[in-house]
N, C-alpha and C. Protein backbone atom coordinates (compact mmCIF):
# COMPACT_ATOMS: atom_id res chain seq x y z
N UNK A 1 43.29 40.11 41.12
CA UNK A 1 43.32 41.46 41.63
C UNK A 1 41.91 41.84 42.03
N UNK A 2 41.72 42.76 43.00
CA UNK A 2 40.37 42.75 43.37
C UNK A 2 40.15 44.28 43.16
N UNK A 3 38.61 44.68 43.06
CA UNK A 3 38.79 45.56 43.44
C UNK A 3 38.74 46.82 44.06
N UNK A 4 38.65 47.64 44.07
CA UNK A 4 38.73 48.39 45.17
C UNK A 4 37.10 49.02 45.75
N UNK A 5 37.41 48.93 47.18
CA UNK A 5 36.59 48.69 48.39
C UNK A 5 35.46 49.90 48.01
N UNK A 6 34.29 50.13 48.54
CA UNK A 6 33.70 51.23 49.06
C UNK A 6 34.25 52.16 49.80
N UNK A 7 35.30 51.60 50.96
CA UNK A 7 36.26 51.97 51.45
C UNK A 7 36.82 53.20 51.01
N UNK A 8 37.95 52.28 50.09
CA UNK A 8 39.04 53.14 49.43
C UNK A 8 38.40 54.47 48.21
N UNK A 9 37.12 53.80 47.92
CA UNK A 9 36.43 54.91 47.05
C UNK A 9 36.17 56.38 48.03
N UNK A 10 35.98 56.12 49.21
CA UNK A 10 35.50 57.06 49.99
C UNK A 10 36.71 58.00 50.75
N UNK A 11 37.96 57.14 50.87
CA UNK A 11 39.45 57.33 51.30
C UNK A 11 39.47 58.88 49.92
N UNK A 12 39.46 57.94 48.89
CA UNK A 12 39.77 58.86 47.30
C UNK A 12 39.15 60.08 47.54
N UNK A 13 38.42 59.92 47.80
CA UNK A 13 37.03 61.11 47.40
C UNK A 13 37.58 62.42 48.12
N UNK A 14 37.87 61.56 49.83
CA UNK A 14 38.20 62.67 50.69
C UNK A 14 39.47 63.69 50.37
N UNK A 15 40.54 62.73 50.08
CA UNK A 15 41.54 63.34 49.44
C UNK A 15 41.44 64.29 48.12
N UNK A 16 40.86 63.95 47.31
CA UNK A 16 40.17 64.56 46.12
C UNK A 16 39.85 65.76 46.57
N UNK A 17 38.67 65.86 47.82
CA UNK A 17 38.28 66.78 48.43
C UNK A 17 39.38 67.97 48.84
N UNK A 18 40.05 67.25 50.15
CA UNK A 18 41.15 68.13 50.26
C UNK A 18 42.17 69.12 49.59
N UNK A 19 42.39 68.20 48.45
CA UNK A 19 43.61 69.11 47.68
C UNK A 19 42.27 70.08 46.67
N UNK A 20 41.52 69.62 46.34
CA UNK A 20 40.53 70.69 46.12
C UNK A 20 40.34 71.60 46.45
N UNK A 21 39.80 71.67 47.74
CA UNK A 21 39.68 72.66 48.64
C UNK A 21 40.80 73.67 48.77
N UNK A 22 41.98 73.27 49.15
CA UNK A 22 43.43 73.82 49.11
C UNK A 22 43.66 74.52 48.35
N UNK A 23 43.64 74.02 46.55
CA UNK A 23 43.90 74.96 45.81
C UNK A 23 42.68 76.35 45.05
N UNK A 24 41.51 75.96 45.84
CA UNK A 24 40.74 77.04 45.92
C UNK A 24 41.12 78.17 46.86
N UNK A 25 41.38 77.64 48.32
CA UNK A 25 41.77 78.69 49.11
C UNK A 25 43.38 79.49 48.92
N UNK A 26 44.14 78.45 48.25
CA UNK A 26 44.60 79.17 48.29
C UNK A 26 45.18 80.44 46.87
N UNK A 27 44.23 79.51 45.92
CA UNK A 27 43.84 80.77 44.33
C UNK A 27 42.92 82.34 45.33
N UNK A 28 42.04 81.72 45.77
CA UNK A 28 41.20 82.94 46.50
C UNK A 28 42.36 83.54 47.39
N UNK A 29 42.95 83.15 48.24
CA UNK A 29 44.13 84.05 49.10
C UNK A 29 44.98 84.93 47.85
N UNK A 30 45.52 84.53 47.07
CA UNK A 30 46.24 85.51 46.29
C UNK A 30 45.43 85.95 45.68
N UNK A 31 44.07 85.66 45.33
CA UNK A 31 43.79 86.88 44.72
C UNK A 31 43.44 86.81 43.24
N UNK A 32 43.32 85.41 42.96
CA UNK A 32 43.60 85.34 41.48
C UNK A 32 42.21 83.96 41.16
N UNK A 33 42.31 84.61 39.52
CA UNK A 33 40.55 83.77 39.39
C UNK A 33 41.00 82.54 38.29
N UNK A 34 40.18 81.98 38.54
CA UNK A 34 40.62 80.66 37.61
C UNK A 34 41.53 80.45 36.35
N UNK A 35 40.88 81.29 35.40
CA UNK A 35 41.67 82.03 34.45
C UNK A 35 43.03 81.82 34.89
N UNK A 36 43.44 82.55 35.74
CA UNK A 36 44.80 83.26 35.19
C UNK A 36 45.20 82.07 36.26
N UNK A 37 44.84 81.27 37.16
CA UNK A 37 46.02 80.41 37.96
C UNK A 37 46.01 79.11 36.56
N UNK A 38 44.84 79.29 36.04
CA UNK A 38 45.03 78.22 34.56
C UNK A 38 46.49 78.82 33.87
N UNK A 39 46.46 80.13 33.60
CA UNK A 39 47.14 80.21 31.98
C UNK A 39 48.59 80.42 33.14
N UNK A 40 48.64 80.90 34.41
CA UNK A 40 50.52 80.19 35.09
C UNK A 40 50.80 78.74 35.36
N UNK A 41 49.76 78.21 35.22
CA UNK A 41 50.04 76.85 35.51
C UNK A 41 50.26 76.39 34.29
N UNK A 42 49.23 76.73 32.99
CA UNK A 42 49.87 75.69 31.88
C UNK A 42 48.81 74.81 31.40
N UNK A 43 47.38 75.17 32.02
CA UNK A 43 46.38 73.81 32.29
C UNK A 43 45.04 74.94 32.05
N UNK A 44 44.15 73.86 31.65
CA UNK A 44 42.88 74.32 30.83
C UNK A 44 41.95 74.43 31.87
N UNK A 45 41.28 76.24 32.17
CA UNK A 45 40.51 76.69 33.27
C UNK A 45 39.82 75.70 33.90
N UNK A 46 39.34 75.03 32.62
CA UNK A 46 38.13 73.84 33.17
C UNK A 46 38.53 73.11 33.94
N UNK A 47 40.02 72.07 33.68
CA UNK A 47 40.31 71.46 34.88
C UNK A 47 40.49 72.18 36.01
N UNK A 48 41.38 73.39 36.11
CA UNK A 48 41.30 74.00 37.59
C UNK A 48 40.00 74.05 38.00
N UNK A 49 38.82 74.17 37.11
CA UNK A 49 37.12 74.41 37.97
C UNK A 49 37.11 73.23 38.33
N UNK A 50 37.46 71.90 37.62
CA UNK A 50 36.74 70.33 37.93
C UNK A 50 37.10 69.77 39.15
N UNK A 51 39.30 70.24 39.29
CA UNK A 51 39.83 70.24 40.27
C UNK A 51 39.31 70.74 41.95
N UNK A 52 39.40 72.26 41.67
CA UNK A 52 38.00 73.08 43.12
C UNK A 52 36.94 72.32 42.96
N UNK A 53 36.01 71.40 42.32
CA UNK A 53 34.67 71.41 42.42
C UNK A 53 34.13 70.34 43.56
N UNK A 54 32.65 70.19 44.10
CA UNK A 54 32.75 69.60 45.19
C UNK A 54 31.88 67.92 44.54
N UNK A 55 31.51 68.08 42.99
CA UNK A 55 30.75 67.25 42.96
C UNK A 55 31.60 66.43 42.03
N UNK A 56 30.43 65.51 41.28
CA UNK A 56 31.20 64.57 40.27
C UNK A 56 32.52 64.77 39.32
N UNK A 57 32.12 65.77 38.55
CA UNK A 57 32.80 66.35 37.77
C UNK A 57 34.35 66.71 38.20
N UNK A 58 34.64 66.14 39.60
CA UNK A 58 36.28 66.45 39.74
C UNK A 58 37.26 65.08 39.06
N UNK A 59 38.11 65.79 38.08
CA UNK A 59 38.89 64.47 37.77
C UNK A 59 39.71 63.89 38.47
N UNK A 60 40.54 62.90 38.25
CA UNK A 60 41.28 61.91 39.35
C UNK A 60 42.65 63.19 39.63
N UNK A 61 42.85 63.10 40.52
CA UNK A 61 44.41 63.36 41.17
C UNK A 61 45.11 64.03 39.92
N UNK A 62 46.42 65.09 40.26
CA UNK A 62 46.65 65.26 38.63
C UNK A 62 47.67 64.68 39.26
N UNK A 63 48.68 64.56 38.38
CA UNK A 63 50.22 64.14 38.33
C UNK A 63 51.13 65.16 39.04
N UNK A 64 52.14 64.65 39.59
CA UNK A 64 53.04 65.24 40.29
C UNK A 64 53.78 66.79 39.62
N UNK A 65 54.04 66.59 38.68
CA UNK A 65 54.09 67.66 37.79
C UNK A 65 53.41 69.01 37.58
N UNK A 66 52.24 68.48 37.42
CA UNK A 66 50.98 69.16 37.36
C UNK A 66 50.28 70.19 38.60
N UNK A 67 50.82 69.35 39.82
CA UNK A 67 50.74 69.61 41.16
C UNK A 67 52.04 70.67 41.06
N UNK A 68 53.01 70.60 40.34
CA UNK A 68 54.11 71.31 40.71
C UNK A 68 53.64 73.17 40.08
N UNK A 69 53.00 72.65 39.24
CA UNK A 69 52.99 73.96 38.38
C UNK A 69 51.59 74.63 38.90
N UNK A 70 50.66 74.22 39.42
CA UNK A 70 49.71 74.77 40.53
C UNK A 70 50.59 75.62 40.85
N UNK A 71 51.52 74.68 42.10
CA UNK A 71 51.85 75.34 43.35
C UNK A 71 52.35 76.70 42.65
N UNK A 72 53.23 76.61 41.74
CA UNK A 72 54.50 77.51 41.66
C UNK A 72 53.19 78.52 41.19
N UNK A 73 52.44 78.45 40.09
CA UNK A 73 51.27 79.64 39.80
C UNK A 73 50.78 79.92 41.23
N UNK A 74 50.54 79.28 42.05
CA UNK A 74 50.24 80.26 43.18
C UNK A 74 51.28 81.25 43.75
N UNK A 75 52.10 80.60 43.99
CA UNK A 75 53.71 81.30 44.30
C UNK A 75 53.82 80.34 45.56
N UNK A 76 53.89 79.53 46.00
CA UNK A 76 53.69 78.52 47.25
C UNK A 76 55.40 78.32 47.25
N UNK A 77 55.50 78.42 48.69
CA UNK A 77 56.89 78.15 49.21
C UNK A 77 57.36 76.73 49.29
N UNK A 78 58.38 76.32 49.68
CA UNK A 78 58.18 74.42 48.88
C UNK A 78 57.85 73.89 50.14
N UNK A 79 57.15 74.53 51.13
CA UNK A 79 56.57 73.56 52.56
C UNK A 79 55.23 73.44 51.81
N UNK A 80 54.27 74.59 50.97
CA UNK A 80 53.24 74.78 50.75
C UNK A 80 53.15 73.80 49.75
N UNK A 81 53.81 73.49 48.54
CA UNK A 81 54.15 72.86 47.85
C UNK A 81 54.20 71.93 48.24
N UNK A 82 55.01 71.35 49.29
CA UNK A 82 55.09 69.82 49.74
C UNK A 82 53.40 69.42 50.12
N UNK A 83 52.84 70.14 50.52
CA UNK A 83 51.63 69.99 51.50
C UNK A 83 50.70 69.53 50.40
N UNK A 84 50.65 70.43 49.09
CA UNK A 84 50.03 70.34 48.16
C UNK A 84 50.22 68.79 47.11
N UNK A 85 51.73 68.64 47.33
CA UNK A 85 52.02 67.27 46.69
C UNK A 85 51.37 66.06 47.45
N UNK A 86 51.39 66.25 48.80
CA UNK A 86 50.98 65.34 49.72
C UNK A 86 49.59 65.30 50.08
N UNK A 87 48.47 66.01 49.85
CA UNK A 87 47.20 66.37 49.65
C UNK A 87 46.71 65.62 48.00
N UNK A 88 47.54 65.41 46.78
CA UNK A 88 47.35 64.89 45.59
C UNK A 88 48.00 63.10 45.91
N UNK A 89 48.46 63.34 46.94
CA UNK A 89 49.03 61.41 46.66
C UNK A 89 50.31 61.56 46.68
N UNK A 90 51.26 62.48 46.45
CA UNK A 90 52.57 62.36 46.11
C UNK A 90 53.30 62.98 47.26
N UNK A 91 54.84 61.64 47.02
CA UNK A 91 55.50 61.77 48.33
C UNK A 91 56.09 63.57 47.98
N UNK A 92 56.25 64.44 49.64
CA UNK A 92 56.62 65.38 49.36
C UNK A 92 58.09 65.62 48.59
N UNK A 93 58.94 66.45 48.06
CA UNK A 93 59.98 66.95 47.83
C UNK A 93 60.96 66.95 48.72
N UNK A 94 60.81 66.95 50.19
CA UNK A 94 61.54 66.42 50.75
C UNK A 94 61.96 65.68 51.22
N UNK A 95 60.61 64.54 51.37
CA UNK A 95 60.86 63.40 51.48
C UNK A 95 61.69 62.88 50.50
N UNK A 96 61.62 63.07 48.91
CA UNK A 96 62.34 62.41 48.04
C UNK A 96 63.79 63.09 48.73
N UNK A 97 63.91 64.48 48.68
CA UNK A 97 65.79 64.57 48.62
C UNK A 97 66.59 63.86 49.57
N UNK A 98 65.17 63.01 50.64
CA UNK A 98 65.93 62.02 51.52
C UNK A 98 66.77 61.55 50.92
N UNK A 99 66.09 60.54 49.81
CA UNK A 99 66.52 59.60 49.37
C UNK A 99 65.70 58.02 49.69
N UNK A 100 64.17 58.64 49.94
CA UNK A 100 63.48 57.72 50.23
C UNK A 100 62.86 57.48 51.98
N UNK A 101 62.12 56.99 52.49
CA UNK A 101 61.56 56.63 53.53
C UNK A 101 62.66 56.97 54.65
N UNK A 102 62.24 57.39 56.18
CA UNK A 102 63.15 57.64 56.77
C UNK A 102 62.71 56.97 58.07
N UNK A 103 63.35 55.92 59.00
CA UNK A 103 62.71 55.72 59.73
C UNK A 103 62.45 56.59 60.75
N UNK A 104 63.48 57.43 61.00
CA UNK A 104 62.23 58.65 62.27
C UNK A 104 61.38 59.23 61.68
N UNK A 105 61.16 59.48 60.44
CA UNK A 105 59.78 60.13 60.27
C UNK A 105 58.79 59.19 60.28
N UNK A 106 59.23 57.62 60.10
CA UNK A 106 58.34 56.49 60.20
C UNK A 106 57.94 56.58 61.76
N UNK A 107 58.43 56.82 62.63
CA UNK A 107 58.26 57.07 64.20
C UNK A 107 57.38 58.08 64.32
N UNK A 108 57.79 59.00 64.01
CA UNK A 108 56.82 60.15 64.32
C UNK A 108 55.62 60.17 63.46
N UNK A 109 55.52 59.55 62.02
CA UNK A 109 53.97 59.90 61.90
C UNK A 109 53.24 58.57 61.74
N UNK A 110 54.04 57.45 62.62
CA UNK A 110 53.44 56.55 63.34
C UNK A 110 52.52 57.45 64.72
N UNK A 111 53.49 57.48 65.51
CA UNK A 111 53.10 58.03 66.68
C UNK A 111 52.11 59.46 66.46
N UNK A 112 51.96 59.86 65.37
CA UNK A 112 50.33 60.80 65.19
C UNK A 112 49.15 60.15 64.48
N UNK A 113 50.18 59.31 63.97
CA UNK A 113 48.67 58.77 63.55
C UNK A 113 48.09 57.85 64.67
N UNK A 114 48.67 57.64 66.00
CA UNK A 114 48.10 56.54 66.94
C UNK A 114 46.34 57.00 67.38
N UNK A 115 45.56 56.46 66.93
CA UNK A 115 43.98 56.70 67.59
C UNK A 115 43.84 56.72 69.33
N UNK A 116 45.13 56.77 70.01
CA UNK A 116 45.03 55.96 71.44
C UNK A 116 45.64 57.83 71.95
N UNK A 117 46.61 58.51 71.22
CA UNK A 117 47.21 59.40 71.68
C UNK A 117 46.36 60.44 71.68
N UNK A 118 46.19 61.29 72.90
CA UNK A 118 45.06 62.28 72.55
C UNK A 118 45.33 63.60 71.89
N UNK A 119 44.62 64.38 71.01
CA UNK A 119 44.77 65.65 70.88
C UNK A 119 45.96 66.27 71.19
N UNK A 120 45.48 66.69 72.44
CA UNK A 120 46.68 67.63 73.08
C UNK A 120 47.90 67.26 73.16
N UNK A 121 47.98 65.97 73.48
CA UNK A 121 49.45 65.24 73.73
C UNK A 121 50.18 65.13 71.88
N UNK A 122 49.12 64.98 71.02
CA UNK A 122 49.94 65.25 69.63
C UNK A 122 50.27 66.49 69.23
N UNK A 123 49.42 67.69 70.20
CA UNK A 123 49.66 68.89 69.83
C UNK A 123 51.26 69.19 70.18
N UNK A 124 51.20 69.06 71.36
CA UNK A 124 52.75 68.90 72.62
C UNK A 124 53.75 68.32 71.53
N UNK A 125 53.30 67.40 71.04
CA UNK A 125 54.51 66.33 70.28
C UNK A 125 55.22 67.15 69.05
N UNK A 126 53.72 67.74 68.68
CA UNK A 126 54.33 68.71 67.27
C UNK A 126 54.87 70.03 67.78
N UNK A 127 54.73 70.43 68.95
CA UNK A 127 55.29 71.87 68.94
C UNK A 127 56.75 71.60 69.31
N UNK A 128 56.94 70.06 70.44
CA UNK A 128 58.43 69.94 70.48
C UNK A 128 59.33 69.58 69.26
N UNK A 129 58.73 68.56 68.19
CA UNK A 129 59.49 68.71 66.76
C UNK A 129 59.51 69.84 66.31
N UNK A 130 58.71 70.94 66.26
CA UNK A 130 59.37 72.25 65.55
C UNK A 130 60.21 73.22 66.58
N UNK A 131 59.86 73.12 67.48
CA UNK A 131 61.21 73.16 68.46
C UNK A 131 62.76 73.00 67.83
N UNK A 132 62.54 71.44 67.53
CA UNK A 132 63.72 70.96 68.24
C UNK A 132 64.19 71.48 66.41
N UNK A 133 63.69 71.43 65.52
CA UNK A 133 63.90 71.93 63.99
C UNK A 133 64.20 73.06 64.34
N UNK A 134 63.63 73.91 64.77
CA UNK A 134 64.20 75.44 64.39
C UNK A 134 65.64 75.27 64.91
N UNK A 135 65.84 74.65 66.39
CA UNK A 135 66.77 75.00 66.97
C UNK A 135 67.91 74.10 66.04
N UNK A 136 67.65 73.40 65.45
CA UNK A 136 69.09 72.49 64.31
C UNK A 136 69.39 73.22 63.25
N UNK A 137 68.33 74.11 62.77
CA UNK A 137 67.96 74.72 61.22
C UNK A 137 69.01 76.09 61.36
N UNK A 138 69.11 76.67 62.99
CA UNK A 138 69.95 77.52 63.39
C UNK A 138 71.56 77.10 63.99
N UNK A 139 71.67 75.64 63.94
CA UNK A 139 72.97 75.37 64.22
C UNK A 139 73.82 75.29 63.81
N UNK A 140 74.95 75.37 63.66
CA UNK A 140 76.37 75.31 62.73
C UNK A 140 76.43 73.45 62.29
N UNK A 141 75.82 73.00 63.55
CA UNK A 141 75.88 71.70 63.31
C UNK A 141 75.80 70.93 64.16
């Protein structure tokens, strides 16, 4: 087993970063200080500080769980929630009620993640998938 790259240390970090960031902005959007998104979540202030923090002191990823009870102390809707699971490493909530991997979503976030497709043309791509969602989300069927 080998192990892991400079690379993947720097992959980690960023992610680390992200869901960091996230659940700072969005503790600061509601309004609420470390303290108290600690004592709705269930979890000791300090990790929520280590979690927001930008330096060493952030611990690894929490667990899916853990991520759950964030969200819900924020009050996060389960898109926000998904975003938040998927910012920590974990497949979203809806992905699971698939029932696992789907190949059109394997298509489509193939086709955003392509380095060749520009900007705008992924912008186009995403406004016609929520398009074409709202308009199913409103159909009988």
């Amino acid at each position: 087993m080998t192990s892991p790259s400079r690379g993947d240390d720097l992959e980690a970090e960023a992610i680390a970063l992200a869901f960091g960031a996230a659940v700072r902005a969005l503790r600061q959007q509601a309004g609420l200080s470390l303290k108290e998104l600690a004592r709705r979540a269930g979890v000791d202030p300090a990790y929520i500080h280590r979690i927001e923090a930008r330096g060493r002191q952030r611990p690894p990823l929490p667990r899916r769980g853990v991520v759950v009870n964030i969200a819900a102390a924020l009050g996060s809707d389960s898109r926000r929630t998904d975003q938040l699971l998927a910012l920590a490493g974990h497949a979203p909530a809806t992905l699971l009620e698939l029932g696992g991997w789907d190949q059109t979503l394997a298509s489509v976030a193939e086709l955003l993640a392509d380095p060749t497709l520009s900007g705008p043309a992924k912008a186009e791509f995403r406004e016609i998938v929520r398009l074409l969602a709202r308009r199913w989300a409103r159909s009988d069927g």
